[in-house]
C-alpha atoms as a PDB file:
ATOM      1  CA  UNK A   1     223.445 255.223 -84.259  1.00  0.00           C
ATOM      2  CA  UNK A   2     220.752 254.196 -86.738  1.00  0.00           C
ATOM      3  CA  UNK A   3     221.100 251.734 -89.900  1.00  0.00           C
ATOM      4  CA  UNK A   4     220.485 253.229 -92.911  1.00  0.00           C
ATOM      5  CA  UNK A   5     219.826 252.457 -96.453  1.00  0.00           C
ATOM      6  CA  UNK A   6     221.971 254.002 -99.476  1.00  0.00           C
ATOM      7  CA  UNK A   7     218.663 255.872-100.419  1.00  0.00           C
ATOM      8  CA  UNK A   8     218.577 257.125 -96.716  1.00  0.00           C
ATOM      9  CA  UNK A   9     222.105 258.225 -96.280  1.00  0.00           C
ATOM     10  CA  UNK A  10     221.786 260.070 -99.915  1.00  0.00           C
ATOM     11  CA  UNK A  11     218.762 262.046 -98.853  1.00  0.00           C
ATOM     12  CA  UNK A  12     220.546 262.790 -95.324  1.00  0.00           C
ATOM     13  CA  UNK A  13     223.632 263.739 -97.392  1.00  0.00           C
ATOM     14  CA  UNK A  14     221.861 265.741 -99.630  1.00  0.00           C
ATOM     15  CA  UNK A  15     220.107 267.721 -97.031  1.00  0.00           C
ATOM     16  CA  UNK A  16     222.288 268.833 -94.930  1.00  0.00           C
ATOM     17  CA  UNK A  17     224.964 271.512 -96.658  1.00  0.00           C
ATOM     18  CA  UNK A  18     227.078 271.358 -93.777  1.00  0.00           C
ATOM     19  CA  UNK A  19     227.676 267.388 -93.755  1.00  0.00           C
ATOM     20  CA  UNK A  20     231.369 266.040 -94.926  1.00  0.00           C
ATOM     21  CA  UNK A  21     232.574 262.485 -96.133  1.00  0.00           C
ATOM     22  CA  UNK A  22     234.879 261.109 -93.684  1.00  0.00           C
ATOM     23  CA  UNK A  23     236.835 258.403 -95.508  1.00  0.00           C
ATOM     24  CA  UNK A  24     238.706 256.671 -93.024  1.00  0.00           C
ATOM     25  CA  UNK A  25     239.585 253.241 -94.948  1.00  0.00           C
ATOM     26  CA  UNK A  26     243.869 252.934 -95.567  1.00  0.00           C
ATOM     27  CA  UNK A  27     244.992 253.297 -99.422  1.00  0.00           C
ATOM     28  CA  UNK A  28     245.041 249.834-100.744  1.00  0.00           C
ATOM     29  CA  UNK A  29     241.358 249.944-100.141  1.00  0.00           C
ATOM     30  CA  UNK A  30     240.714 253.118-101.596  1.00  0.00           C
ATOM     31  CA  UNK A  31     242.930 251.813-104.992  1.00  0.00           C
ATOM     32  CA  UNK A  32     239.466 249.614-104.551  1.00  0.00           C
ATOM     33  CA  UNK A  33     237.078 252.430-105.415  1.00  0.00           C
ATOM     34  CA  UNK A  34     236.740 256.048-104.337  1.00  0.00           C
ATOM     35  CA  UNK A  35     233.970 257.643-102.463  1.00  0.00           C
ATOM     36  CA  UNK A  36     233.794 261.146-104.612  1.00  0.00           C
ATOM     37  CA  UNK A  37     234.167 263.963-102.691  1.00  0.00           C
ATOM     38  CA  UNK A  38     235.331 262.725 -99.399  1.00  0.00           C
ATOM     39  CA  UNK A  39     237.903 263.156 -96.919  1.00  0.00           C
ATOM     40  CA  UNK A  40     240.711 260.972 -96.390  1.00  0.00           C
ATOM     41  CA  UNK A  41     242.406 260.218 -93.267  1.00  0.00           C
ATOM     42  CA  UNK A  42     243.522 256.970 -92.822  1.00  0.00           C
ATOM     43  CA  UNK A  43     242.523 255.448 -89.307  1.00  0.00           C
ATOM     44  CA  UNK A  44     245.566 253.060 -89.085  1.00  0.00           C
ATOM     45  CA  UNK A  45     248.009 255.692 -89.026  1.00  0.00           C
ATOM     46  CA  UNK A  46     247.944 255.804 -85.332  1.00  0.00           C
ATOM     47  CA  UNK A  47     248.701 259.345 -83.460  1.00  0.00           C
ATOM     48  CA  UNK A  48     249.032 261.063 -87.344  1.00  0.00           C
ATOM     49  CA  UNK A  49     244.989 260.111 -87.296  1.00  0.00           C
ATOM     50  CA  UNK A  50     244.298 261.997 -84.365  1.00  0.00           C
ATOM     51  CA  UNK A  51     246.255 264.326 -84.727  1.00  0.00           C
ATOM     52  CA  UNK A  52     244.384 265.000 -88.208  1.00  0.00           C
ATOM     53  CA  UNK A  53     240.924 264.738 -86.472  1.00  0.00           C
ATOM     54  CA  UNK A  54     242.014 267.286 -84.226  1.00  0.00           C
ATOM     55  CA  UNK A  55     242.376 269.565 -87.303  1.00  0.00           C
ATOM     56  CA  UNK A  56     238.821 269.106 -88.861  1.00  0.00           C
ATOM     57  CA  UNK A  57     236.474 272.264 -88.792  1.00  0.00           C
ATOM     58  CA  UNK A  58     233.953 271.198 -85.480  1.00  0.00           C
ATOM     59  CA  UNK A  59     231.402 273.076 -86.890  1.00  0.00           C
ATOM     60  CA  UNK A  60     230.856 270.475 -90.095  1.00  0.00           C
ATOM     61  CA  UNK A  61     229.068 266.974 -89.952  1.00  0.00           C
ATOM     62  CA  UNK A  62     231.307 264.102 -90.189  1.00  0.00           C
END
C-alpha cells in the first residue's frame, strides 16, 4: 500500500470510473464532516460490518 497525496488520490479517483468511497469511520465522526459521495459502513459495528462487506459489488474499487 502506497502513501499518497490528496492531489494523488484525486487523480486516482478521478480516473478510474469503477472506484467507490468506502467510509468506514462510526457517526459521531462523520457529524465531523462528510466525505461526498461515499459509502458508509461503520467498522465498529462488529459482525453487521462484515456482514455489509459481504454485500458490496466485487467488481468495484474500494
Amino acid at each position: 500500500m502506497a502513501d499518497l497525496t490528496q492531489e494523488e488520490w484525486n487523480k486516482k479517483l478521478s480516473e478510474d470510473s469503477n472506484a467507490v468511497i468506502l467510509d468506514v469511520r462510526t457517526p459521531e465522526e462523520i457529524e465531523e464532516g462528510i466525505i461526498k459521495d461515499a459509502m458508509h459502513i461503520d467498522i465498529y459495528t462488529g459482525q453487521a460490518f462484515v456482514d455489509e462487506l459481504q454485500k458490496l459489488d466485487k467488481s468495484k474499487n474500494y
